[in-house]
PDB file of N, CA and C in Angstrom:
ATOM      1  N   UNK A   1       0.838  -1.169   0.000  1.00  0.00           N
ATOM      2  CA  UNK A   1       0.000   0.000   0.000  1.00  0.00           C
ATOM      3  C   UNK A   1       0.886   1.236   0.000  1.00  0.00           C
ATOM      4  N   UNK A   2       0.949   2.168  -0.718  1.00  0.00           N
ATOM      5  CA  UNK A   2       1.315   3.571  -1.006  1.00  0.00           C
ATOM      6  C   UNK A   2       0.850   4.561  -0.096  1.00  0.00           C
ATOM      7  N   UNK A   3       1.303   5.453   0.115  1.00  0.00           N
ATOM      8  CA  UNK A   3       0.194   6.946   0.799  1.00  0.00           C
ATOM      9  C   UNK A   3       0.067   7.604  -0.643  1.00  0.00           C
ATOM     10  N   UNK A   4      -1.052   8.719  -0.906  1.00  0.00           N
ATOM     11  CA  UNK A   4      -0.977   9.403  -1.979  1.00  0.00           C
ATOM     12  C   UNK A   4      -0.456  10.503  -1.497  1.00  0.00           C
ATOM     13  N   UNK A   5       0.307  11.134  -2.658  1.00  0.00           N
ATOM     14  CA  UNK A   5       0.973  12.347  -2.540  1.00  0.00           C
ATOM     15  C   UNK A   5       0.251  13.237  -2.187  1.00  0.00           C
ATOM     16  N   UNK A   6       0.453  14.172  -1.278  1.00  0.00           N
ATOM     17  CA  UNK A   6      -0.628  15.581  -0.769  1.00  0.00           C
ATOM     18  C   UNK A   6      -1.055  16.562  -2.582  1.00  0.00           C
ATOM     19  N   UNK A   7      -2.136  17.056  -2.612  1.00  0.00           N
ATOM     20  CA  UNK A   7      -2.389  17.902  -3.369  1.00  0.00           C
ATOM     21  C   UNK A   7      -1.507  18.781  -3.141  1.00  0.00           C
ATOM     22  N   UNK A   8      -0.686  19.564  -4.324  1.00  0.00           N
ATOM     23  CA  UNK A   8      -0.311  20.749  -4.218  1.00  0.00           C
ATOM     24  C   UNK A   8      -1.262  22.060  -3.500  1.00  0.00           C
ATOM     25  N   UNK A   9      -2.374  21.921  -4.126  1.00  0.00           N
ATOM     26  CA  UNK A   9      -3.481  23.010  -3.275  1.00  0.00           C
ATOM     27  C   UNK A   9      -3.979  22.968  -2.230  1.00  0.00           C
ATOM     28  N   UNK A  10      -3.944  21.772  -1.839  1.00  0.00           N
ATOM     29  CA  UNK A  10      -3.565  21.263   0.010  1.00  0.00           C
ATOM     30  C   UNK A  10      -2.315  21.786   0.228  1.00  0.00           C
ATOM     31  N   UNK A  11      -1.266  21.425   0.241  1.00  0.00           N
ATOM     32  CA  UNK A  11      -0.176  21.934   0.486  1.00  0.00           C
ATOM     33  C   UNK A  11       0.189  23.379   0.514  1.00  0.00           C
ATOM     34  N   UNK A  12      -0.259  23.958  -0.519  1.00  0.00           N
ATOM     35  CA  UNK A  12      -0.032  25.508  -0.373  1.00  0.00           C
ATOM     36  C   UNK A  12      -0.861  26.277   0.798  1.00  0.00           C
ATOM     37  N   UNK A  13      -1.809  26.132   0.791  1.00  0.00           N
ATOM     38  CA  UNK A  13      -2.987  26.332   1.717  1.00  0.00           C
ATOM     39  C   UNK A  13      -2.286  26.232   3.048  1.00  0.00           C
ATOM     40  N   UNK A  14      -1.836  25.011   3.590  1.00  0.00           N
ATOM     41  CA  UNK A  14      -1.053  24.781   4.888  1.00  0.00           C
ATOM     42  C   UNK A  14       0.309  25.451   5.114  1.00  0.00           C
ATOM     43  N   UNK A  15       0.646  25.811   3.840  1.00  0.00           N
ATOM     44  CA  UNK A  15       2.391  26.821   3.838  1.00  0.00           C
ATOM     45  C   UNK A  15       1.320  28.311   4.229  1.00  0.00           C
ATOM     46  N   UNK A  16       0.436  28.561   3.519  1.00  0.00           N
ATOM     47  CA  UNK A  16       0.025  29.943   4.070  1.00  0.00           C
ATOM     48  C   UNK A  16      -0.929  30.029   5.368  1.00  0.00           C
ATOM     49  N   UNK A  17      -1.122  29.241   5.553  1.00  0.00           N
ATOM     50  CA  UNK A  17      -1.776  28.908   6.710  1.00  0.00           C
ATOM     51  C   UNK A  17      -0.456  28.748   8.419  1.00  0.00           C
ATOM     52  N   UNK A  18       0.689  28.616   7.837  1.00  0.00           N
ATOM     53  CA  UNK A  18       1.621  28.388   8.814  1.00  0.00           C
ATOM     54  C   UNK A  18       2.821  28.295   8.114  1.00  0.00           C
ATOM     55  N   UNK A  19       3.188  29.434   7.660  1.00  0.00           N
ATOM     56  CA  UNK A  19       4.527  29.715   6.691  1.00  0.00           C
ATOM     57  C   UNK A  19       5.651  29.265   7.351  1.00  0.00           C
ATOM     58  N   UNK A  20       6.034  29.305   8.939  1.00  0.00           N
ATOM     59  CA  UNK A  20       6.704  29.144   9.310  1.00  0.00           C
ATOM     60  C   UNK A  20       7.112  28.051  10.812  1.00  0.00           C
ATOM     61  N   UNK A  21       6.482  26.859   9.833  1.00  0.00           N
ATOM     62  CA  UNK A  21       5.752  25.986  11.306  1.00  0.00           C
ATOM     63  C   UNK A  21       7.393  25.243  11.967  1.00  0.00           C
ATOM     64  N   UNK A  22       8.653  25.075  10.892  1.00  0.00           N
ATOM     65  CA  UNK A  22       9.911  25.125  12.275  1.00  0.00           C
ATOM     66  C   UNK A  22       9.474  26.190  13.265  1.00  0.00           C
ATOM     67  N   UNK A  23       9.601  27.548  12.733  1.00  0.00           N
ATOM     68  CA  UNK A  23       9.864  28.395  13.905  1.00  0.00           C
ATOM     69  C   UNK A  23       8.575  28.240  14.750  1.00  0.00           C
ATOM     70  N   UNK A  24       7.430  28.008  15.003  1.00  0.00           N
ATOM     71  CA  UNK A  24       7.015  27.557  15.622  1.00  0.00           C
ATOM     72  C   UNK A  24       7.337  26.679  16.496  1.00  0.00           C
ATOM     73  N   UNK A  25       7.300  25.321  15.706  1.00  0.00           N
ATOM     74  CA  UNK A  25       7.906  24.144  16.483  1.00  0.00           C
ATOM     75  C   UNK A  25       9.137  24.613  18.302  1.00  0.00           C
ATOM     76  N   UNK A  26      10.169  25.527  17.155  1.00  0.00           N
ATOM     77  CA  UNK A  26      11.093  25.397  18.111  1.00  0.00           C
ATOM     78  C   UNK A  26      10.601  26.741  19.144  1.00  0.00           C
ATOM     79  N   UNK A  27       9.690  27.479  19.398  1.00  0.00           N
ATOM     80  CA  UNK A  27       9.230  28.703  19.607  1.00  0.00           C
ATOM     81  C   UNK A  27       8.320  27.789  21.154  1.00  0.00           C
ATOM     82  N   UNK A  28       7.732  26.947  20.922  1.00  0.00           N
ATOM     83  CA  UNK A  28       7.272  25.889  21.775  1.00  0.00           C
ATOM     84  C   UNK A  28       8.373  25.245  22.776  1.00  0.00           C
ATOM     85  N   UNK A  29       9.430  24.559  21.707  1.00  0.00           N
ATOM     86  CA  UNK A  29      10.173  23.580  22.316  1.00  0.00           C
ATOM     87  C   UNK A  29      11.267  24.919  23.850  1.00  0.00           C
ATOM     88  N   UNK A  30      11.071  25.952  23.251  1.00  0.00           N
ATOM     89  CA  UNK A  30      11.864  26.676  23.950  1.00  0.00           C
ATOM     90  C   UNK A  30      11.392  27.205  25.066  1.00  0.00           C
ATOM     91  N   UNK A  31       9.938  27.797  24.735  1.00  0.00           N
ATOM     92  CA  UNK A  31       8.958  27.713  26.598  1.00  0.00           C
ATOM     93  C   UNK A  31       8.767  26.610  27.341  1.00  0.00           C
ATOM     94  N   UNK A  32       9.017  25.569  26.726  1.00  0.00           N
ATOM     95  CA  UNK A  32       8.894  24.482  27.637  1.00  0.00           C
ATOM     96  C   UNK A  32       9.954  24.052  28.264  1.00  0.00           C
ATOM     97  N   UNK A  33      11.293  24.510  27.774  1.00  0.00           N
ATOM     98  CA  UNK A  33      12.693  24.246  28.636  1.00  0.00           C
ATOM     99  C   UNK A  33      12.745  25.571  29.507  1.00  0.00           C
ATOM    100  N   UNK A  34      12.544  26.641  29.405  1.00  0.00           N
ATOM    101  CA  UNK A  34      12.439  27.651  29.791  1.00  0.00           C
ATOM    102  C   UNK A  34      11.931  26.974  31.540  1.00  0.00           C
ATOM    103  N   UNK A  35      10.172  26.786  31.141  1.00  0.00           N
ATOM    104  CA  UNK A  35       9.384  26.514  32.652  1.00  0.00           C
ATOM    105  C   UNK A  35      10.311  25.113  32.682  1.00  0.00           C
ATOM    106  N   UNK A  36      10.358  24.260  32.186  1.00  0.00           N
ATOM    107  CA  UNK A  36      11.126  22.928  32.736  1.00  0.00           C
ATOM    108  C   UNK A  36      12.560  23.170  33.987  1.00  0.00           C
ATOM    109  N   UNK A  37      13.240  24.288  32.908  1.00  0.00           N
ATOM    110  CA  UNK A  37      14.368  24.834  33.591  1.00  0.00           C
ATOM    111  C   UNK A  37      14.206  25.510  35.354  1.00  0.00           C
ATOM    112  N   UNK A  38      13.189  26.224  34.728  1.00  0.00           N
ATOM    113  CA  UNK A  38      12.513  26.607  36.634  1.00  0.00           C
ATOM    114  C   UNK A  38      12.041  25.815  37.523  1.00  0.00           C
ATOM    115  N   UNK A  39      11.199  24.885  36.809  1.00  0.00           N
ATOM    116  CA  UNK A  39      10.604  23.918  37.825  1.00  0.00           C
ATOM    117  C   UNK A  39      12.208  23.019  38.535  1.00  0.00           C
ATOM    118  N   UNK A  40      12.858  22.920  37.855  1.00  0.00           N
ATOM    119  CA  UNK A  40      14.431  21.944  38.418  1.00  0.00           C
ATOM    120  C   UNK A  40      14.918  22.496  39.532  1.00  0.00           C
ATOM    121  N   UNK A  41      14.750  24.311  39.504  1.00  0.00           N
ATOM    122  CA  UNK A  41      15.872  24.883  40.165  1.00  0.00           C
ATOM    123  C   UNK A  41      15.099  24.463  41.844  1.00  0.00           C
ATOM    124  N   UNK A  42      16.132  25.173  42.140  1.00  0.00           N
ATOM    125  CA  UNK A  42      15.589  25.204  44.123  1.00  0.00           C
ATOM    126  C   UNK A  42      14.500  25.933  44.581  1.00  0.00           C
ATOM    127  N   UNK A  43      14.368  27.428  43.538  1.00  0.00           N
ATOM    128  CA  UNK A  43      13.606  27.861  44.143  1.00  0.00           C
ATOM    129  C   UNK A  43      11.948  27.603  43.205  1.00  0.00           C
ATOM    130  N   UNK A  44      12.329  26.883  42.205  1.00  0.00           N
ATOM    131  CA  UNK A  44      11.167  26.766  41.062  1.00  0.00           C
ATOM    132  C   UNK A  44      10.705  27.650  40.493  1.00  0.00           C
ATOM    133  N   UNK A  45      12.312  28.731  40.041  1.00  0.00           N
ATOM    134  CA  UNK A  45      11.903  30.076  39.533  1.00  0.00           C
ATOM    135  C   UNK A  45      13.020  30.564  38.174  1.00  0.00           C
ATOM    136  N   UNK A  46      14.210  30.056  39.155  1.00  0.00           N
ATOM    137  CA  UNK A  46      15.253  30.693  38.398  1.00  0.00           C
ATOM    138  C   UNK A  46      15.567  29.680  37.077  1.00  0.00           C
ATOM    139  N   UNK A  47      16.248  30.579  36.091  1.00  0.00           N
ATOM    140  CA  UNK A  47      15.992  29.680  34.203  1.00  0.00           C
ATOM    141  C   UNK A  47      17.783  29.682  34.312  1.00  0.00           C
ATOM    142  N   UNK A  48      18.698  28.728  34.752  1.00  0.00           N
ATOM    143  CA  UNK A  48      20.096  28.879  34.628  1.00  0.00           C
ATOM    144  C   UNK A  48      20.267  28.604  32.706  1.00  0.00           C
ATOM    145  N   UNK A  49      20.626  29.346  31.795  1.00  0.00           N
ATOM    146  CA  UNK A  49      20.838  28.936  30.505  1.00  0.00           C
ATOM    147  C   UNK A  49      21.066  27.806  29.909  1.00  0.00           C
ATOM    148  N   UNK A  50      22.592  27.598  30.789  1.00  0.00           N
ATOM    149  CA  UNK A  50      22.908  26.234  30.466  1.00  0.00           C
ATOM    150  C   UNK A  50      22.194  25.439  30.677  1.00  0.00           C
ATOM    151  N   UNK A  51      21.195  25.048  31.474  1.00  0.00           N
ATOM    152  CA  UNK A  51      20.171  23.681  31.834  1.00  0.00           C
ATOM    153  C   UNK A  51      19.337  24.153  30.509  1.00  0.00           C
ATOM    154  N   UNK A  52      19.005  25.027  30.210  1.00  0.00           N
ATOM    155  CA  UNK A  52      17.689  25.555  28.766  1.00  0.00           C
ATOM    156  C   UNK A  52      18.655  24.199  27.587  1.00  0.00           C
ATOM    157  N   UNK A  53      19.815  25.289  27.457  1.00  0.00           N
ATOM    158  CA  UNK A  53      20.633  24.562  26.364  1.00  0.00           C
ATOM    159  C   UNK A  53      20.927  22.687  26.586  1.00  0.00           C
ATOM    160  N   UNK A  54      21.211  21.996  28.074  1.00  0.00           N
ATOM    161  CA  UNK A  54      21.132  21.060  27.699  1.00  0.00           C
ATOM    162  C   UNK A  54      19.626  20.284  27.574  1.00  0.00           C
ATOM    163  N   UNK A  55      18.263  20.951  28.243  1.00  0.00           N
ATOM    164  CA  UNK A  55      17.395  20.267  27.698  1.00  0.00           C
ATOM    165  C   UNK A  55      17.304  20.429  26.114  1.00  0.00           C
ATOM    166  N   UNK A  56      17.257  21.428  25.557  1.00  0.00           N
ATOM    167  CA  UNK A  56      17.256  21.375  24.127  1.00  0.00           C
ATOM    168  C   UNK A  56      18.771  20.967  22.978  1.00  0.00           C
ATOM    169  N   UNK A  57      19.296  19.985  23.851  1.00  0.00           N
ATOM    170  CA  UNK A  57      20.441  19.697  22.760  1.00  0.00           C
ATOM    171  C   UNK A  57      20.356  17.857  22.702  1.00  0.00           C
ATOM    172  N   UNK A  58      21.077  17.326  21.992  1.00  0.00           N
ATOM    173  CA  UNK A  58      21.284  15.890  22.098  1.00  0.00           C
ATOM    174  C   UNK A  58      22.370  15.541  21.740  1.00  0.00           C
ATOM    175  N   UNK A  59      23.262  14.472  21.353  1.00  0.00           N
ATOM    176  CA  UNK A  59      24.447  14.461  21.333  1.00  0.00           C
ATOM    177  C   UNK A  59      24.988  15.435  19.874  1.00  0.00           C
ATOM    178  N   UNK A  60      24.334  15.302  19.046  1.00  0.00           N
ATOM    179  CA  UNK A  60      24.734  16.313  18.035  1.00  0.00           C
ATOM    180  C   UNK A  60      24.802  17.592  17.962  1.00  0.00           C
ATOM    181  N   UNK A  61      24.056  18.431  19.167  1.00  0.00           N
ATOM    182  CA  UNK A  61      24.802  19.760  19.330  1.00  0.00           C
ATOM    183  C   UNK A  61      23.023  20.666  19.854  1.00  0.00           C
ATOM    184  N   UNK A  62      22.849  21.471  19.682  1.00  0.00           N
ATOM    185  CA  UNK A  62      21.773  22.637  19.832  1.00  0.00           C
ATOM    186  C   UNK A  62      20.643  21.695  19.364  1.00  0.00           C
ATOM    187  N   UNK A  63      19.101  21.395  19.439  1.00  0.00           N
ATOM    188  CA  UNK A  63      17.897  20.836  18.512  1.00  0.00           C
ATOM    189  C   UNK A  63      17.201  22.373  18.131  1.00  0.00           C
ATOM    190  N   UNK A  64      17.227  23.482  18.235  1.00  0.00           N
ATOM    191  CA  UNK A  64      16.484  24.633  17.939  1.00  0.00           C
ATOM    192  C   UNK A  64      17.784  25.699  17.668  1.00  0.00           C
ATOM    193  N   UNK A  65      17.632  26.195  16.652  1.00  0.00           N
ATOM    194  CA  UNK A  65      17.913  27.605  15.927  1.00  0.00           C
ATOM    195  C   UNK A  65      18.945  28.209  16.982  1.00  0.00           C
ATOM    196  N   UNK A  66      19.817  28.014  17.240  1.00  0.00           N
ATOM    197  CA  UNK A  66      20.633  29.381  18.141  1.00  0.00           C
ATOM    198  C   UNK A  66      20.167  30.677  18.257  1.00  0.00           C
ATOM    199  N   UNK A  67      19.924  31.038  17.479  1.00  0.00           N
ATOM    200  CA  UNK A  67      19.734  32.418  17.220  1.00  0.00           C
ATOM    201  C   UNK A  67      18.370  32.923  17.852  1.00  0.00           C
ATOM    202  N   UNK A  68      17.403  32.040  17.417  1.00  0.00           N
ATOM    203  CA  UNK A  68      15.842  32.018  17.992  1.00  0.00           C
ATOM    204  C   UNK A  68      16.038  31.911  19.293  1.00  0.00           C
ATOM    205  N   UNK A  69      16.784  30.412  20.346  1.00  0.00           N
ATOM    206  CA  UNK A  69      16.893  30.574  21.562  1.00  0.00           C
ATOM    207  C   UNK A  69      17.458  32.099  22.134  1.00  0.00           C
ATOM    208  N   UNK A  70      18.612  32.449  21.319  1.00  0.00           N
ATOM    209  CA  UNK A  70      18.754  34.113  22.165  1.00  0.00           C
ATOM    210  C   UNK A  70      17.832  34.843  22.342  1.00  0.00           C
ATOM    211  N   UNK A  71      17.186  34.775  21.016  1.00  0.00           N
ATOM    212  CA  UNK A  71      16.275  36.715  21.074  1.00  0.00           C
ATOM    213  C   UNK A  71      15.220  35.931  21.818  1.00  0.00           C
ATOM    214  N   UNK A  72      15.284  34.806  21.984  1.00  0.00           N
ATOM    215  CA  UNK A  72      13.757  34.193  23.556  1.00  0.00           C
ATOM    216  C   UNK A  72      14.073  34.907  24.808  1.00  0.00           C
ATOM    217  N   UNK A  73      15.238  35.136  25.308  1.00  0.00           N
ATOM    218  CA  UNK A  73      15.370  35.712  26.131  1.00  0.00           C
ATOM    219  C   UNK A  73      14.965  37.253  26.524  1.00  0.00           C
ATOM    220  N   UNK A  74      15.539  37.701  25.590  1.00  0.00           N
ATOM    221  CA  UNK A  74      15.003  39.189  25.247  1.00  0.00           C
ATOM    222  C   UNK A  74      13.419  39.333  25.125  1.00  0.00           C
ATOM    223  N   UNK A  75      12.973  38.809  24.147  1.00  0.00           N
ATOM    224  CA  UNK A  75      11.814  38.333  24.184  1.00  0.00           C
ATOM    225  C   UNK A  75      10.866  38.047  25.645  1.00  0.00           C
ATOM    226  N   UNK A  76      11.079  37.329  26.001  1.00  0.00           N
ATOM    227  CA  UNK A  76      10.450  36.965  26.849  1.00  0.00           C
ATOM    228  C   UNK A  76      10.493  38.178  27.912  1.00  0.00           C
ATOM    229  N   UNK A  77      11.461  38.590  28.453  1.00  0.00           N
ATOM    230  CA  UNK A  77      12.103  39.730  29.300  1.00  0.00           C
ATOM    231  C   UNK A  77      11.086  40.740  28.692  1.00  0.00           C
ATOM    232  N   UNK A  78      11.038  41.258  27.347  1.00  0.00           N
ATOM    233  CA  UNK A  78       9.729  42.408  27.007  1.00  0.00           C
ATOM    234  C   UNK A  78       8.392  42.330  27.452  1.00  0.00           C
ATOM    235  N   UNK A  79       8.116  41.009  27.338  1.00  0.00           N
ATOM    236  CA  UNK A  79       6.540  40.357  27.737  1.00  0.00           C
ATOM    237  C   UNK A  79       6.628  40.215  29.060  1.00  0.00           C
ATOM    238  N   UNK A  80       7.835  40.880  30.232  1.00  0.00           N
ATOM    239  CA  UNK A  80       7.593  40.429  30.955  1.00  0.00           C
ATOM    240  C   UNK A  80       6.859  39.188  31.747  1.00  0.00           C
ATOM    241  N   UNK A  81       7.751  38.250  31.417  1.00  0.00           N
ATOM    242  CA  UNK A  81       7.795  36.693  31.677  1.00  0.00           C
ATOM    243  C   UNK A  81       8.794  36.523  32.432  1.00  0.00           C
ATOM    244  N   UNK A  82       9.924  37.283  32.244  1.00  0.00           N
ATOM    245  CA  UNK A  82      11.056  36.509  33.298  1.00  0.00           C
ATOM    246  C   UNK A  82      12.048  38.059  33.284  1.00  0.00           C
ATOM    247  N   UNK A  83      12.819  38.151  34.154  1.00  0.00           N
ATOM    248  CA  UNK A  83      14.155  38.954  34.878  1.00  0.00           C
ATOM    249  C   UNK A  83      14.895  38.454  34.809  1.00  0.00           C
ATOM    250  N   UNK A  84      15.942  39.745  34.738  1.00  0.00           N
ATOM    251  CA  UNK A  84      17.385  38.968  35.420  1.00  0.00           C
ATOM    252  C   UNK A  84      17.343  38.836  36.627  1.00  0.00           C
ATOM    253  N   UNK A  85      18.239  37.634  36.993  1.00  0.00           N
ATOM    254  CA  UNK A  85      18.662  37.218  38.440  1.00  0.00           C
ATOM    255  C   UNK A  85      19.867  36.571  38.810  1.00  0.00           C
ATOM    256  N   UNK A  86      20.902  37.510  37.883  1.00  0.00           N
ATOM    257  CA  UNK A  86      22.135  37.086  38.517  1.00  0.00           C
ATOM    258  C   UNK A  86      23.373  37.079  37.577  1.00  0.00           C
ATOM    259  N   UNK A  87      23.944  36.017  37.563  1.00  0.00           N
ATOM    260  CA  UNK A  87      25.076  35.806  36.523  1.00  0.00           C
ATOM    261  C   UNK A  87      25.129  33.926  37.319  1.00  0.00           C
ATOM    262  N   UNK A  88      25.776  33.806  35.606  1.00  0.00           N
ATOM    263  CA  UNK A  88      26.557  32.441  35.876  1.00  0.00           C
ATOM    264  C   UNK A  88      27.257  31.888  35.064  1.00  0.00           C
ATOM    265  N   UNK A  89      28.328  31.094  35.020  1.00  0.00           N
ATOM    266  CA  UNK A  89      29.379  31.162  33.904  1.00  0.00           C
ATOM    267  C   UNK A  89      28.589  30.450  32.881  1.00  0.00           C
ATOM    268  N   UNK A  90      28.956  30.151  31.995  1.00  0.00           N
ATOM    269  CA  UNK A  90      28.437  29.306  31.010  1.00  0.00           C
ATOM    270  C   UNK A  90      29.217  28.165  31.024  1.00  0.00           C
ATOM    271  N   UNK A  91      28.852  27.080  30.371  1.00  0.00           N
ATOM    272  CA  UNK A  91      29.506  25.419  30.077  1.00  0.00           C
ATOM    273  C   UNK A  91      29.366  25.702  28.724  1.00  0.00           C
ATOM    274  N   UNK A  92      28.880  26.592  28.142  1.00  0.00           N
ATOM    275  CA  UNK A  92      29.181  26.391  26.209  1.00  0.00           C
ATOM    276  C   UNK A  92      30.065  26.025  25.298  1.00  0.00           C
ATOM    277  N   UNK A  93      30.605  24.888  25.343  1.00  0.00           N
ATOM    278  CA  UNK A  93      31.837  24.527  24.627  1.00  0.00           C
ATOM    279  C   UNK A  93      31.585  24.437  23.524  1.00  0.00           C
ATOM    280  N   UNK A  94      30.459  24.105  22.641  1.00  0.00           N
ATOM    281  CA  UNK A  94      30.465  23.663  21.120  1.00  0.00           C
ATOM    282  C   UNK A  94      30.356  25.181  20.640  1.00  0.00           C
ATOM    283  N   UNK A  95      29.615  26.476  21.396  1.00  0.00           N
ATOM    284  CA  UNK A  95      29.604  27.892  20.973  1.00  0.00           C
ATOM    285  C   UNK A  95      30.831  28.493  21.278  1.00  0.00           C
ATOM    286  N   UNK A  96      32.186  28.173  21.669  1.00  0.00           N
ATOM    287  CA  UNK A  96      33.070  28.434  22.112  1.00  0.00           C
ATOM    288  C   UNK A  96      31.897  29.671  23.513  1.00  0.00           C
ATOM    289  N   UNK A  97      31.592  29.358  24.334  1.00  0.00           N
ATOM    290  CA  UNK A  97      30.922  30.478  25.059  1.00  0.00           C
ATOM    291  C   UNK A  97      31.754  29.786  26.600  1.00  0.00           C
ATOM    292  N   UNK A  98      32.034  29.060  26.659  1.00  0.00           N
ATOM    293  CA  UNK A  98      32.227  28.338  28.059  1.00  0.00           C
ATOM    294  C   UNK A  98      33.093  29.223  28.547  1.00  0.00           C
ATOM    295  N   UNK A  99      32.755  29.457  30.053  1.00  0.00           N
ATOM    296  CA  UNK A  99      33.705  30.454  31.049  1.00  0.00           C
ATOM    297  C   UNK A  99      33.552  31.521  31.058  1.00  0.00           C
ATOM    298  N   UNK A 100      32.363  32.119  29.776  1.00  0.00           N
ATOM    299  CA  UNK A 100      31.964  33.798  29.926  1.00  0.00           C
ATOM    300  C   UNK A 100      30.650  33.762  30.864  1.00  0.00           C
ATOM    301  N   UNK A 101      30.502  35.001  31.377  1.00  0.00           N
ATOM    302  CA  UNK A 101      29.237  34.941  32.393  1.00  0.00           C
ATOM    303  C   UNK A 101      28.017  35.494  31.383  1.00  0.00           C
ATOM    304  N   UNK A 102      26.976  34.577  31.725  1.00  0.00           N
ATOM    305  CA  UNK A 102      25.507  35.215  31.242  1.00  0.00           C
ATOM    306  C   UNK A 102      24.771  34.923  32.358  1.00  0.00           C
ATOM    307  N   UNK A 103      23.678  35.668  31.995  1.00  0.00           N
ATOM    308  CA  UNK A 103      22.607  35.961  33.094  1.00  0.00           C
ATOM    309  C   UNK A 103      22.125  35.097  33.440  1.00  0.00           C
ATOM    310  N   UNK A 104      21.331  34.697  34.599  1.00  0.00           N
ATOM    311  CA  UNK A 104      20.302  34.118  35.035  1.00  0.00           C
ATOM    312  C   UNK A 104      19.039  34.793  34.908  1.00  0.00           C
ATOM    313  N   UNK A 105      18.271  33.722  34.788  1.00  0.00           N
ATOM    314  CA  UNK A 105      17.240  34.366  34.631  1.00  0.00           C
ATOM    315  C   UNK A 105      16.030  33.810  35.821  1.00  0.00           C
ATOM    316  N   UNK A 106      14.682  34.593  36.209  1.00  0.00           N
ATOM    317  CA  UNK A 106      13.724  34.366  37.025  1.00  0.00           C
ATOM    318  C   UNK A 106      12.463  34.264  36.218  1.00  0.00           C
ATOM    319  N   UNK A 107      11.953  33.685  36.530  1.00  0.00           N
ATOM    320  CA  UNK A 107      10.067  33.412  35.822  1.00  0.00           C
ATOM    321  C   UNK A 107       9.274  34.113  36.302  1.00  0.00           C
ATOM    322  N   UNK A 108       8.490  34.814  36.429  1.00  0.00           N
ATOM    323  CA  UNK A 108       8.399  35.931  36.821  1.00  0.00           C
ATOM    324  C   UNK A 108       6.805  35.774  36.264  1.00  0.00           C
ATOM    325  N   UNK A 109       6.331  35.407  35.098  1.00  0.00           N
ATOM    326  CA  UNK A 109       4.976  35.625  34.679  1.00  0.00           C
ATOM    327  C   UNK A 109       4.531  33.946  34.219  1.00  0.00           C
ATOM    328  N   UNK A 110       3.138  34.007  33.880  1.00  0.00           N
ATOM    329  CA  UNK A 110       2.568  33.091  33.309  1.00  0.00           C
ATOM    330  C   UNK A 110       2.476  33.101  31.407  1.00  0.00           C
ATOM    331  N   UNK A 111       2.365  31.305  31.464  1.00  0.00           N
ATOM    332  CA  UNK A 111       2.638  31.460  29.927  1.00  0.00           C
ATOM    333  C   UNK A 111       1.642  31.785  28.755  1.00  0.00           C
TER     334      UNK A 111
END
């Protein structure tokens, strides 16, 4: 048994309907390490980066966009969702980032 190929006019329909359903995808995968990241800590608040980055990596390196995980931060910080709360070195070895300090962050709002 075969599947049939999607209609092109199905298909287009769902590209304009969700032009950009990676960035979605990973737009998800990244609030959910975000609160995952808080729920771990001690106080069930604070987002340490590095724990974000290793829930979203696997042995092959980053699973979401680098670039998208940064401006989440910022992001999120506008929508007031989360603060800074601190500093902490980084473990980033595959970004050469390891040993520079970035922020911590606090959760601060609902999603």
């Amino acid at each position: 048994m075969t599947a049939e190929a999607p209609d092109l006019l199905d298909l287009l329909v769902s590209v304009g309907d969700n032009p950009h359903p990676l960035a979605d995808r990973d737009k998800q995968r990244i609030e959910a390490a975000f609160i995952t990241a808080a729920e771990m800590s001690d106080d069930r608040r604070t987002i340490d980066p590095n724990v974000v980055r290793d829930l979203l990596s696997n042995e092959y390196g980053l699973t979401v966009d680098s670039q998208r995980l940064s401006a989440s931060y910022g992001s999120y910080r506008a929508k007031g969702l989360i603060e800074r709360a601190g500093w902490v070195e980084s473990t980033d070895k595959v970004g050469r980032n390891a040993g520079k300090l970035i922020h911590l962050w606090r959760w601060v709002g609902a999603a």
